[in-house]
N, C-alpha and C. Protein backbone atom coordinates (compact mmCIF):
# COMPACT_ATOMS: atom_id res chain seq x y z
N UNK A 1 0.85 -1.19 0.00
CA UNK A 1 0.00 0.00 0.00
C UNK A 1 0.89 1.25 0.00
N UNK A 2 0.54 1.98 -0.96
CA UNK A 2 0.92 3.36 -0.91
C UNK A 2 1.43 4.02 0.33
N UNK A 3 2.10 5.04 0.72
CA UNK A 3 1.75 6.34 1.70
C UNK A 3 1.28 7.05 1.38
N UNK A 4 0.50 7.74 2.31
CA UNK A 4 -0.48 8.78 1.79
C UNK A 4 -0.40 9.81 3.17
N UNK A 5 -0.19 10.86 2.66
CA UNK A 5 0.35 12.08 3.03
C UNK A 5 -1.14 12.05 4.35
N UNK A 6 -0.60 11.88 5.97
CA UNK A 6 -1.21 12.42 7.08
C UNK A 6 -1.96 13.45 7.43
N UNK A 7 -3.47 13.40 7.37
CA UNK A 7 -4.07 14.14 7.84
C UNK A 7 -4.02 15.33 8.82
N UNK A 8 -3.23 14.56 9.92
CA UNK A 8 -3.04 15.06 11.07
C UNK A 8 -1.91 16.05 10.83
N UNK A 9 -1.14 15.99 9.63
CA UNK A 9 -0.06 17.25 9.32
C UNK A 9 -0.44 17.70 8.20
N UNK A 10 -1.99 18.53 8.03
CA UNK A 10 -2.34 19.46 7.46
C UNK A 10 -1.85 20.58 7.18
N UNK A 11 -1.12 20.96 8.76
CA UNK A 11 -0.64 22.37 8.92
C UNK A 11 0.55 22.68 7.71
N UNK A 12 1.05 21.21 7.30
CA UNK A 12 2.26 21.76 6.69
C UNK A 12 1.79 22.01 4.92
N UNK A 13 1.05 21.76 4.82
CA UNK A 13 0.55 22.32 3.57
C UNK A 13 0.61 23.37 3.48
N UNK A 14 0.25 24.67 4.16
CA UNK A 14 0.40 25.76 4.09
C UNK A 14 1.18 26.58 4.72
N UNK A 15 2.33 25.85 5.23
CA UNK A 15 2.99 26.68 6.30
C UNK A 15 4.11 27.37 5.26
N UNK A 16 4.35 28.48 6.08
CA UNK A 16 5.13 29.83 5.38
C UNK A 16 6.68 29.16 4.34
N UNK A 17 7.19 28.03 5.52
CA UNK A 17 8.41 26.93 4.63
C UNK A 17 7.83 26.82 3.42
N UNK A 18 6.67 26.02 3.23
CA UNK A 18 6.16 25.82 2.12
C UNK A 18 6.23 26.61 1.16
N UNK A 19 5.20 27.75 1.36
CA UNK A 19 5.25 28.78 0.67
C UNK A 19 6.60 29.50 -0.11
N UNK A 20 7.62 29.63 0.83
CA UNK A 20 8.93 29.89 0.53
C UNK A 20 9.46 29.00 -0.66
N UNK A 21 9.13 27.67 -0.60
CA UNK A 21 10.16 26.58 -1.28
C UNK A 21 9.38 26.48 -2.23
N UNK A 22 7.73 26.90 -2.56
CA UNK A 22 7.04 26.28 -3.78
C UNK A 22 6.23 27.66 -3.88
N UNK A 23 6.91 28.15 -4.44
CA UNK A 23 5.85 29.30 -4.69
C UNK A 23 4.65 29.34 -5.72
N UNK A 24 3.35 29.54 -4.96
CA UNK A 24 2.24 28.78 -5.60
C UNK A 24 1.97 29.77 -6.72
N UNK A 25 1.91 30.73 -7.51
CA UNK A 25 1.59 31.99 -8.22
C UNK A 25 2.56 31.28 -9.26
N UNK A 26 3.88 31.68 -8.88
CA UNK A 26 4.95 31.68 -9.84
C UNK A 26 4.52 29.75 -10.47
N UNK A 27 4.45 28.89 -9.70
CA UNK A 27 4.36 27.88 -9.89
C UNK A 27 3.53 27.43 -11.14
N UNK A 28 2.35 28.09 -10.93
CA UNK A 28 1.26 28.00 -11.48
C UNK A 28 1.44 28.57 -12.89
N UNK A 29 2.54 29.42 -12.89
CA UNK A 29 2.74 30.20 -14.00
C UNK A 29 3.30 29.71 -14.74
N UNK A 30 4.60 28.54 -14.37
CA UNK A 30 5.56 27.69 -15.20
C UNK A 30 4.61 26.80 -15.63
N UNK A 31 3.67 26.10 -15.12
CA UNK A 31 2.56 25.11 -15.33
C UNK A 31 1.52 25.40 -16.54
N UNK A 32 1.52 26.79 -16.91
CA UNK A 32 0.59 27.27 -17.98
C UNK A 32 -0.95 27.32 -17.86
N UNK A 33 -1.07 27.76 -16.56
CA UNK A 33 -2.70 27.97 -16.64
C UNK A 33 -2.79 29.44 -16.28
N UNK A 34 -4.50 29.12 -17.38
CA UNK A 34 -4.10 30.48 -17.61
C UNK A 34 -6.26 31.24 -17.66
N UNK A 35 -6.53 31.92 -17.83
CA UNK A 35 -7.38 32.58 -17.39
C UNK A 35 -8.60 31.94 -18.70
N UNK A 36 -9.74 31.70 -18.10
CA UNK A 36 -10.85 30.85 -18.77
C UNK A 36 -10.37 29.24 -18.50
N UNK A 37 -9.96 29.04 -18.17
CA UNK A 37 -9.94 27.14 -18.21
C UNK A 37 -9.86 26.95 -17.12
N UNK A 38 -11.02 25.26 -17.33
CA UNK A 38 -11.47 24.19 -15.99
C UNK A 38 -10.46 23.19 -15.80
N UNK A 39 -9.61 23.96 -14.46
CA UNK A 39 -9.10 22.98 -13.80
C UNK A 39 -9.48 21.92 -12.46
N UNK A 40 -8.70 20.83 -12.43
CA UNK A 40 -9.01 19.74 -11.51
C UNK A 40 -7.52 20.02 -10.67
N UNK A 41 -7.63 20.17 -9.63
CA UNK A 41 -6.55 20.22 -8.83
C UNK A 41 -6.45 18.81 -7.94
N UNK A 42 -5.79 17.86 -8.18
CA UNK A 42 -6.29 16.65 -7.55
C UNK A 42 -5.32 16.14 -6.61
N UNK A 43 -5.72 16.25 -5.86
CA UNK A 43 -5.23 15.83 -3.99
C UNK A 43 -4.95 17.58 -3.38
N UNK A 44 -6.11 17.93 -3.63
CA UNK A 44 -6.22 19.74 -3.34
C UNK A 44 -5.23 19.67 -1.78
N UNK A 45 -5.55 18.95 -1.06
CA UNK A 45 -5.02 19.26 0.23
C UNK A 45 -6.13 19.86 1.03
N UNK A 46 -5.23 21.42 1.52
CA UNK A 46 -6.01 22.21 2.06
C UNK A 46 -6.12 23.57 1.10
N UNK A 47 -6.26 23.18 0.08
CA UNK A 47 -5.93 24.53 -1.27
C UNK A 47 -4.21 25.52 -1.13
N UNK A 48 -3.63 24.69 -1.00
CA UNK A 48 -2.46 25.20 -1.22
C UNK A 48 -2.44 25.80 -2.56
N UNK A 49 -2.54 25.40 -3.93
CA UNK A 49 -2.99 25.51 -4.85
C UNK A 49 -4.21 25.90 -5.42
N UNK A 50 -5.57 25.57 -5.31
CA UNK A 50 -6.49 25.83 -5.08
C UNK A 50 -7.02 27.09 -5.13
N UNK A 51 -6.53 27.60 -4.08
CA UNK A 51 -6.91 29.42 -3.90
C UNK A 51 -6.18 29.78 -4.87
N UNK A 52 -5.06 30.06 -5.50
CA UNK A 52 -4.32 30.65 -6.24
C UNK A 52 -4.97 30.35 -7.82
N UNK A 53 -5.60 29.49 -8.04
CA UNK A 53 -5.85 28.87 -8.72
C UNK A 53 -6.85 29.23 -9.38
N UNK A 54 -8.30 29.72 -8.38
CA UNK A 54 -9.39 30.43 -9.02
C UNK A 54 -8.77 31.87 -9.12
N UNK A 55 -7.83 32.74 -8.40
CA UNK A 55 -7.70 33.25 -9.23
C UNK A 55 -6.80 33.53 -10.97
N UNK A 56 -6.25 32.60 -10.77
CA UNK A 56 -5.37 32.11 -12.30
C UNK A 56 -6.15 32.10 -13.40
N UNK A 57 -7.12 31.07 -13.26
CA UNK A 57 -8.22 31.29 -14.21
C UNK A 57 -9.48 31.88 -14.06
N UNK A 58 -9.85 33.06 -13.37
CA UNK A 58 -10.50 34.08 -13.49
C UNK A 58 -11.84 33.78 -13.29
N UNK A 59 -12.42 34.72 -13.58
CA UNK A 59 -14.07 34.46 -13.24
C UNK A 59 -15.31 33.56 -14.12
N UNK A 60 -14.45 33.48 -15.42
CA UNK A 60 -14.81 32.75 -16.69
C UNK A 60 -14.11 31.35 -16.83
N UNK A 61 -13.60 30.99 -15.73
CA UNK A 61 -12.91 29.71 -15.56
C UNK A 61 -12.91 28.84 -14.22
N UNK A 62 -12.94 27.40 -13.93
CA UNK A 62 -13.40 26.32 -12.84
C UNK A 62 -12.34 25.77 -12.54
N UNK A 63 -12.32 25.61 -11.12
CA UNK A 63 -11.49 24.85 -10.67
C UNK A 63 -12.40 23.79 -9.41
N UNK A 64 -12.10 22.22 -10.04
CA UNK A 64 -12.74 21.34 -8.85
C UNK A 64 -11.31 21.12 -8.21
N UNK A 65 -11.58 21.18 -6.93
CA UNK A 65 -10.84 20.99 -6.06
C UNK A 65 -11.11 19.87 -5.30
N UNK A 66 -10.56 18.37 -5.48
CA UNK A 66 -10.74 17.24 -6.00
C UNK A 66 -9.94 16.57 -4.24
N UNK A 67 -9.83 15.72 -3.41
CA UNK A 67 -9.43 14.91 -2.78
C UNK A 67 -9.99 13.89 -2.00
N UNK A 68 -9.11 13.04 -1.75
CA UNK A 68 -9.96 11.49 -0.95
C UNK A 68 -10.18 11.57 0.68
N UNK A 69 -9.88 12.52 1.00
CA UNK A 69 -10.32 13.39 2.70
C UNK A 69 -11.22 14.28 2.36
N UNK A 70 -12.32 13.75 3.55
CA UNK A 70 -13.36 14.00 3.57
C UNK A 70 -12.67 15.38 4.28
N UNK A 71 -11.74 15.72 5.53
CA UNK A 71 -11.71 16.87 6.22
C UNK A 71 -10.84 17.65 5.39
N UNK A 72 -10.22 17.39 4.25
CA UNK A 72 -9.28 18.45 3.47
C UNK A 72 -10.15 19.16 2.58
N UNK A 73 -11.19 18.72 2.17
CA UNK A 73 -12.14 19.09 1.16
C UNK A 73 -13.05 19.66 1.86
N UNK A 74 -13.29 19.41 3.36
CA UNK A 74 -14.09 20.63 4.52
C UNK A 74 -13.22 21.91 4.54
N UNK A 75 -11.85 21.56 5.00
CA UNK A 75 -10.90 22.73 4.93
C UNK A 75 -10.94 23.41 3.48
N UNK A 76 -11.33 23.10 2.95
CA UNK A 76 -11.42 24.06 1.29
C UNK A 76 -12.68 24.74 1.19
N UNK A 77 -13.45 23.65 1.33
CA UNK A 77 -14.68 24.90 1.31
C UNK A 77 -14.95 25.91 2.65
N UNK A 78 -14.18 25.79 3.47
CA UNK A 78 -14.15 26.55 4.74
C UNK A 78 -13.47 28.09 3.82
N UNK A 79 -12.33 27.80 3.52
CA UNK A 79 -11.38 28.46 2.73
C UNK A 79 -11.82 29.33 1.68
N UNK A 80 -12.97 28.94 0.93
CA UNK A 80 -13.58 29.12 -0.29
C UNK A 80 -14.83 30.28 0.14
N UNK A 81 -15.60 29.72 1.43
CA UNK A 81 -16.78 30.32 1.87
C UNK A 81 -15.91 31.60 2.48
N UNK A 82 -14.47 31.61 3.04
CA UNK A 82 -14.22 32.99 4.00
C UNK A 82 -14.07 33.99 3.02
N UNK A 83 -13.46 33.54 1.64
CA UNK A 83 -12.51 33.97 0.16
C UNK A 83 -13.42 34.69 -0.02
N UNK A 84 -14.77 34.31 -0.26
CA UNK A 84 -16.13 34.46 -1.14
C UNK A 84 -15.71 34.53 -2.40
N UNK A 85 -15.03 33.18 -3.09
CA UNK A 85 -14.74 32.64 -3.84
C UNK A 85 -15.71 31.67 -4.53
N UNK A 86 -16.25 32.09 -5.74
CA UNK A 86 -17.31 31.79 -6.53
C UNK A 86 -16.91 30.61 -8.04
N UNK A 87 -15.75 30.69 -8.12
CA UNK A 87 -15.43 29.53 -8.89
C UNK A 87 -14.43 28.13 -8.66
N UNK A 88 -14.58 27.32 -7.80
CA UNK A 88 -14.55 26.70 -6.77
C UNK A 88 -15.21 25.84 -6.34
N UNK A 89 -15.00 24.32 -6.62
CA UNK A 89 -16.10 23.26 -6.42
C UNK A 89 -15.25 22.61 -5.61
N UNK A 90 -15.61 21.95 -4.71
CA UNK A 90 -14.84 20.86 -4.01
C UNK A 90 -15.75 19.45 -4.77
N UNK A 91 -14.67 18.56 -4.26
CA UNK A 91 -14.98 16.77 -5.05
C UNK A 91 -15.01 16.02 -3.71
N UNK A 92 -15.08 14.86 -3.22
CA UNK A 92 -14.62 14.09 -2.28
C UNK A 92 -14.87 13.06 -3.31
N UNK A 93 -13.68 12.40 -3.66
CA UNK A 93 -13.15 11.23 -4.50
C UNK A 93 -12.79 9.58 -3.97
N UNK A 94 -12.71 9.17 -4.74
CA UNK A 94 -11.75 7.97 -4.72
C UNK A 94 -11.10 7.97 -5.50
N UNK A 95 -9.59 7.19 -5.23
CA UNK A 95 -8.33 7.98 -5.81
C UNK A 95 -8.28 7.57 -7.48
N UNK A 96 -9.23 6.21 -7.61
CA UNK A 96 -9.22 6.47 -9.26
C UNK A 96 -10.50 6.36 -9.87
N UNK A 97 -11.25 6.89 -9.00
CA UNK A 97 -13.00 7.54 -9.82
C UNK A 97 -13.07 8.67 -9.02
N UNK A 98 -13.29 10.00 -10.13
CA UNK A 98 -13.34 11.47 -9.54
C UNK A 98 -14.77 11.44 -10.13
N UNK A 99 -15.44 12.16 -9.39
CA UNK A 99 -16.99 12.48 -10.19
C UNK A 99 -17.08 13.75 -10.83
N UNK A 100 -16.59 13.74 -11.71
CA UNK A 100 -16.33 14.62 -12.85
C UNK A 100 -16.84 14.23 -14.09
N UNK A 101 -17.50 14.72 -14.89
CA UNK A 101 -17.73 14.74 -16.08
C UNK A 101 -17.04 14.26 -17.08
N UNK A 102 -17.00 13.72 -18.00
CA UNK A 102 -16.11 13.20 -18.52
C UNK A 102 -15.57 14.38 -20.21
N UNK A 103 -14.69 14.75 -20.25
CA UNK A 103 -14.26 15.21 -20.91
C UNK A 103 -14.39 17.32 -20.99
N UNK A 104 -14.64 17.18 -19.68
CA UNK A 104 -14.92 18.71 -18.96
C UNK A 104 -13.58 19.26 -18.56
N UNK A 105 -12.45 18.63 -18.23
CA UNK A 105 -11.31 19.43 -17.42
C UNK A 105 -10.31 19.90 -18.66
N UNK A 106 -9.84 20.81 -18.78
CA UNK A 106 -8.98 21.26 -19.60
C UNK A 106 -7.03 20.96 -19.09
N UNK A 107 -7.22 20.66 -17.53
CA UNK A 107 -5.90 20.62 -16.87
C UNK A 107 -5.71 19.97 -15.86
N UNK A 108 -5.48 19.06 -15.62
CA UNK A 108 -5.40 18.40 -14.38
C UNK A 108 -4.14 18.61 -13.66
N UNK A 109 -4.27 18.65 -12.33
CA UNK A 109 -2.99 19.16 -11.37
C UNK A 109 -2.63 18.83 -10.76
N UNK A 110 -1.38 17.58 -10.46
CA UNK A 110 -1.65 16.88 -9.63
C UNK A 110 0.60 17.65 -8.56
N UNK A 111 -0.28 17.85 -7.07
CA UNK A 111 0.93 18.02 -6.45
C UNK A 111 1.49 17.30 -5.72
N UNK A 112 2.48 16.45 -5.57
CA UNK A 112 2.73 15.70 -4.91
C UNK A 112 1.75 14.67 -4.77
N UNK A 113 1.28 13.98 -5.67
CA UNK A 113 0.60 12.73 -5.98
C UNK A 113 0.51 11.73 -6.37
N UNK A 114 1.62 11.44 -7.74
CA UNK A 114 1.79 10.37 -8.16
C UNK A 114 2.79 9.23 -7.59
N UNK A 115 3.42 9.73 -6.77
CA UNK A 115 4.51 8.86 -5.70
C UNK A 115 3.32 8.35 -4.57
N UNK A 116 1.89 8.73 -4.25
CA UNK A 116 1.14 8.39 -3.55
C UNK A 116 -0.03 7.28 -4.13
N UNK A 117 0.18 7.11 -5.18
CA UNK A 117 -1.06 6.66 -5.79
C UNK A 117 -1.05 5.26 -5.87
N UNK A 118 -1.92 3.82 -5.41
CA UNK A 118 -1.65 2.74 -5.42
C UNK A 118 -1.56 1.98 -6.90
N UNK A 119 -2.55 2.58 -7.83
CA UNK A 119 -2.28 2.01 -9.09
C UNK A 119 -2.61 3.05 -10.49
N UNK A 120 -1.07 3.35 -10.70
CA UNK A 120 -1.17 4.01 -11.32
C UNK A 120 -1.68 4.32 -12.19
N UNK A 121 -1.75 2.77 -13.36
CA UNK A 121 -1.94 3.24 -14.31
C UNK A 121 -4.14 3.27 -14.72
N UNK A 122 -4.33 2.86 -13.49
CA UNK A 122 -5.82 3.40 -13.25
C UNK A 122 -5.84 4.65 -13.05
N UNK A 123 -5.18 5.48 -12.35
CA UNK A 123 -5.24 6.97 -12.01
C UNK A 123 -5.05 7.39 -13.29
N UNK A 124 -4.12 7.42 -14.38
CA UNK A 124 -3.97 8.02 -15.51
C UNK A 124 -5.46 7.30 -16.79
N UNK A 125 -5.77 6.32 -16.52
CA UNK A 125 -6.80 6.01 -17.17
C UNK A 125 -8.28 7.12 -16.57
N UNK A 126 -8.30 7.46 -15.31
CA UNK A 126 -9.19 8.17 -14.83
C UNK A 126 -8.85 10.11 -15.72
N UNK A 127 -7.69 10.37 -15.53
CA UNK A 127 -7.42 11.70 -16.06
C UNK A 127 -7.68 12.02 -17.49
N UNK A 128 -7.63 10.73 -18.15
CA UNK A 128 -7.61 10.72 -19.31
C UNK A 128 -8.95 10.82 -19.86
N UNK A 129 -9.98 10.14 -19.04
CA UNK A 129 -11.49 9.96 -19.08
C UNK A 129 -11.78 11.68 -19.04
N UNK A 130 -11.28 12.37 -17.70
CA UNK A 130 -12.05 13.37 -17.33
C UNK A 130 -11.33 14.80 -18.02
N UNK A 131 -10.20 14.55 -18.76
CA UNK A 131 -9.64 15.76 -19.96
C UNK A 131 -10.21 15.26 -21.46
N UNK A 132 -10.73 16.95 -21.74
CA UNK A 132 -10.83 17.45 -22.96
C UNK A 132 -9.74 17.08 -24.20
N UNK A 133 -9.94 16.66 -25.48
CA UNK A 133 -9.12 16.37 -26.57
C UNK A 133 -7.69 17.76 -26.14
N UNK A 134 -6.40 17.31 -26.50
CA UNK A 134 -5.67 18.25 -25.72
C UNK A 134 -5.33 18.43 -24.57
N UNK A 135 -5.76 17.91 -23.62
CA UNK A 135 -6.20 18.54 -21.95
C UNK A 135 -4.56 18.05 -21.61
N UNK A 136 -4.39 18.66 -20.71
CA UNK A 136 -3.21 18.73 -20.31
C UNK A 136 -2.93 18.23 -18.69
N UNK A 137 -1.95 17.70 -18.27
CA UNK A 137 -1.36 17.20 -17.06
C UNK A 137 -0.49 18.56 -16.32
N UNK A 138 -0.65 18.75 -15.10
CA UNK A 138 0.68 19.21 -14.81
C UNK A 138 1.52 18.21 -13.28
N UNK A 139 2.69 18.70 -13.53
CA UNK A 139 2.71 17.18 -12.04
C UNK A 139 3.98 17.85 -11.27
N UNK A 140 4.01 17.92 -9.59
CA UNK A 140 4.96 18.52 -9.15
C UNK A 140 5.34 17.50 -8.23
N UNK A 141 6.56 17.07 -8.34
CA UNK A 141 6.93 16.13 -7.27
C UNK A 141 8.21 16.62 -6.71
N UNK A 142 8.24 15.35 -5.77
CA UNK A 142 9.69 15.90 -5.06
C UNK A 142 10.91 15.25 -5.69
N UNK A 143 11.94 15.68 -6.21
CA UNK A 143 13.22 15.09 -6.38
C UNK A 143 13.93 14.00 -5.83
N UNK A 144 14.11 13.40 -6.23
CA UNK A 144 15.03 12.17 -5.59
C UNK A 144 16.13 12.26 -4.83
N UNK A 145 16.26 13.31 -3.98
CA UNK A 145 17.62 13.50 -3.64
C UNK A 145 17.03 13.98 -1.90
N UNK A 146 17.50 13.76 -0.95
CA UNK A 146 17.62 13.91 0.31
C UNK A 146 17.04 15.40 0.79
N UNK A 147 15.95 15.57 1.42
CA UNK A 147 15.46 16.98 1.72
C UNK A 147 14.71 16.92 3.22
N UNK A 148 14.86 18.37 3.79
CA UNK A 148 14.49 17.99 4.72
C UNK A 148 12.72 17.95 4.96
N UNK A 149 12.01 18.52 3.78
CA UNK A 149 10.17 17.73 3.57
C UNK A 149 10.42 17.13 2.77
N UNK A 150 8.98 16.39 2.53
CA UNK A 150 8.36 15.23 1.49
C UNK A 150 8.47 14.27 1.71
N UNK A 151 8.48 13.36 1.50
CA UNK A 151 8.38 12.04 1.61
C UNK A 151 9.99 11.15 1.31
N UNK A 152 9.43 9.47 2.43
CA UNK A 152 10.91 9.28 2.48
C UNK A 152 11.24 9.04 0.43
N UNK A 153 12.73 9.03 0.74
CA UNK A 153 13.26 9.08 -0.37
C UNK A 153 13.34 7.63 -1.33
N UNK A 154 12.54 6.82 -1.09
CA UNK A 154 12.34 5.62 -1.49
C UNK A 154 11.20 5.51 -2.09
N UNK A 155 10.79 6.73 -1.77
CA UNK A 155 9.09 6.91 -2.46
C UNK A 155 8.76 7.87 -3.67
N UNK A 156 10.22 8.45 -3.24
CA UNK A 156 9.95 9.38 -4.52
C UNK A 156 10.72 8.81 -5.93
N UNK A 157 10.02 9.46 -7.09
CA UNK A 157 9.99 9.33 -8.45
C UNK A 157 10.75 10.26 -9.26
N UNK A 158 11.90 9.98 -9.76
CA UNK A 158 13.04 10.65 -10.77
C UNK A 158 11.97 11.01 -11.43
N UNK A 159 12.85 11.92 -11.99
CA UNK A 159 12.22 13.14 -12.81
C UNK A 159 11.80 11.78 -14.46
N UNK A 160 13.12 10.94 -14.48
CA UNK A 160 13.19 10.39 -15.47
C UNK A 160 11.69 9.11 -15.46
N UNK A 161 12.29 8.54 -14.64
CA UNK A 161 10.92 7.41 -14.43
C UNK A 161 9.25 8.40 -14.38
N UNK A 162 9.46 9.55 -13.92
CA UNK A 162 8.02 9.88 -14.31
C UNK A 162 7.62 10.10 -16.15
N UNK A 163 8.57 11.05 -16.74
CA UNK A 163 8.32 10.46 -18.22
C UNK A 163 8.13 9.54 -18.53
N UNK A 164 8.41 8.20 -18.37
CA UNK A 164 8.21 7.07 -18.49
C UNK A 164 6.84 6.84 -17.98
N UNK A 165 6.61 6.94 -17.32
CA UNK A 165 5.13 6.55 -16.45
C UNK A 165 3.75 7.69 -17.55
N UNK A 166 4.41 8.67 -17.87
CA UNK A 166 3.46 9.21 -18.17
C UNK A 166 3.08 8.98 -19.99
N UNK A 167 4.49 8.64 -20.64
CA UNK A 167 4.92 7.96 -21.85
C UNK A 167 3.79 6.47 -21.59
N UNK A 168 3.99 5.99 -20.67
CA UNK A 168 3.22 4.23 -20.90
C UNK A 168 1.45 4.65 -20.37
N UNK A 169 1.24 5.55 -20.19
CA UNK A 169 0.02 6.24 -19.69
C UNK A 169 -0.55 6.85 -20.96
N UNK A 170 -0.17 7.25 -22.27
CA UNK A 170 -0.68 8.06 -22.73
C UNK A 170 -0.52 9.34 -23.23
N UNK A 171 0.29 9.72 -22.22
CA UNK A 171 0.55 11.44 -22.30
C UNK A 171 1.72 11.54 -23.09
N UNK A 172 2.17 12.56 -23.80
CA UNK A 172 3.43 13.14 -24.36
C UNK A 172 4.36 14.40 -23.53
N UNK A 173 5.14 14.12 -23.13
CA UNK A 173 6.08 15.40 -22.03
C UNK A 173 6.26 16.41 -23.27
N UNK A 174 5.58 17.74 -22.28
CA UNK A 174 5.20 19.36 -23.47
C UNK A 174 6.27 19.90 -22.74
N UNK A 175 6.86 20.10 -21.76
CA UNK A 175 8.05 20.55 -21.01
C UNK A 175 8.30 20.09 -19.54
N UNK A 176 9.24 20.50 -18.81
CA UNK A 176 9.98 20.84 -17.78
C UNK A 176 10.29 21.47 -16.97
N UNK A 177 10.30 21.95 -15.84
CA UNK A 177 10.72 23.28 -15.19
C UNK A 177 11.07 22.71 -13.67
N UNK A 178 11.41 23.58 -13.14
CA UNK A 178 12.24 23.67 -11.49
C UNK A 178 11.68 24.61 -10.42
N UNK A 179 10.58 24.05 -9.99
CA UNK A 179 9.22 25.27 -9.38
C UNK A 179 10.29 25.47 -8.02
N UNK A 180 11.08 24.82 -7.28
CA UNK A 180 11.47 24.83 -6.15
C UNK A 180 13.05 23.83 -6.23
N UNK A 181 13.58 23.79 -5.06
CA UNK A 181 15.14 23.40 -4.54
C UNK A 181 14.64 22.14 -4.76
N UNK A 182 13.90 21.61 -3.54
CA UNK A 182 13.47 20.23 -3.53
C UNK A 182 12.29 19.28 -4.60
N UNK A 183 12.02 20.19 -5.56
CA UNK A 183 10.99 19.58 -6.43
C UNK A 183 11.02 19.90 -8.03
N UNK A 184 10.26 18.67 -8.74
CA UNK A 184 10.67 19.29 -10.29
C UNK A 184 9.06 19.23 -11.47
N UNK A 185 8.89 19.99 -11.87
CA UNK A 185 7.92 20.08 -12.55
C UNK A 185 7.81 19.50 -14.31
N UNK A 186 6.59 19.12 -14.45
CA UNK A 186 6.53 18.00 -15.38
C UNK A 186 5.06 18.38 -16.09
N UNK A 187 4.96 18.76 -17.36
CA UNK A 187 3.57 19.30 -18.31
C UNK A 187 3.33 18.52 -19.03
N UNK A 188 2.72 17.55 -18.92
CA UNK A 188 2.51 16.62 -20.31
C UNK A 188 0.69 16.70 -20.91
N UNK A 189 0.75 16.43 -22.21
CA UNK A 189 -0.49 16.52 -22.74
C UNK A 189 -1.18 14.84 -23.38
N UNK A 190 -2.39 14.77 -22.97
CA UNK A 190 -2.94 13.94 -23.47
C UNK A 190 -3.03 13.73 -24.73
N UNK A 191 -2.99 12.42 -25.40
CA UNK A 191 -2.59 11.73 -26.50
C UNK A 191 -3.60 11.04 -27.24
């Protein structure tokens, strides 16, 4: 069985470290979303992403804010109702059936997720269901190299083996980037 990132250390989703090492704006910006398009942010957390997110894509654009905790997806719409943030759906999922529409998401977002996921190549069969012809992946993980967050280092996924994963999935790698010290960013588009 997977690990799956502790409830009970919510706090660090949003704590200021965080913020520092992954800057969610700029992040979002290397990732290419962009104002009018329905994104799926999937394993929202506590909207680390999320908030930044409705505003990225604007008032003419969706973001479901998608996870398999029932209390992270309370913490969002808690988040959402203080915001008075109007484009903004929360999901409560299972990790490879989202109740989403099928062919509605323009972007799926996944942060620190695919090193969590028990079978993968069901999760990418699910993304694939719920993106638009085109629709696009974005994926932020942690680096393989010794840090003092994220997950142990046995769990995490080279930059290289995720092309691969996303190559035997379907997708084609559209670019690359370096959102943070400890993490590496990955855009691929559906095929």
């Amino acid at each position: 069985m997977a690990h799956k990132f502790p409830v009970a250390m919510k706090a660090k989703l949003d704590s200021p470290q965080r913020k520092r090492l992954l800057n969610p704006a700029k992040t979002l910006r290397s990732l290419g979303i962009s104002a009018g398009m329905v994104v799926a942010d999937i394993g929202c957390g506590t909207g680390f992403f999320t908030i930044p997110l409705a505003s990225a894509v604007g008032p003419r654009g969706k973001v479901f804010a998608v996870d398999i905790s029932r209390e992270m997806t309370r913490d969002v719409r808690k988040r959402v109702a203080k915001e008075g943030l109007k484009n903004i759906k929360t999901v409560l999922s299972r990790e490879n059936r989202i109740s989403v529409a099928s062919k509605r998401i323009d972007y799926c977002l996944l942060s620190s997720v695919v090193h969590e996921l028990e079978n993968r190549a069901l999760f990418f069969k699910e993304l694939k269901r719920l993106l638009k012809k085109g629709g696009e992946v974005g994926i932020i993980e942690w680096k393989k190299i010794p840090s003092p967050l994220g997950p142990p280092l046995r769990e995490r996924i080279s930059l290289a083996a995720m092309r691969q994963i996303l190559a035997e999935n379907g997708f084609a790698v559209k670019k690359t980037f370096s959102p943070g010290k400890y993490n590496y960013g990955i855009v691929a588009i559906k095929v």
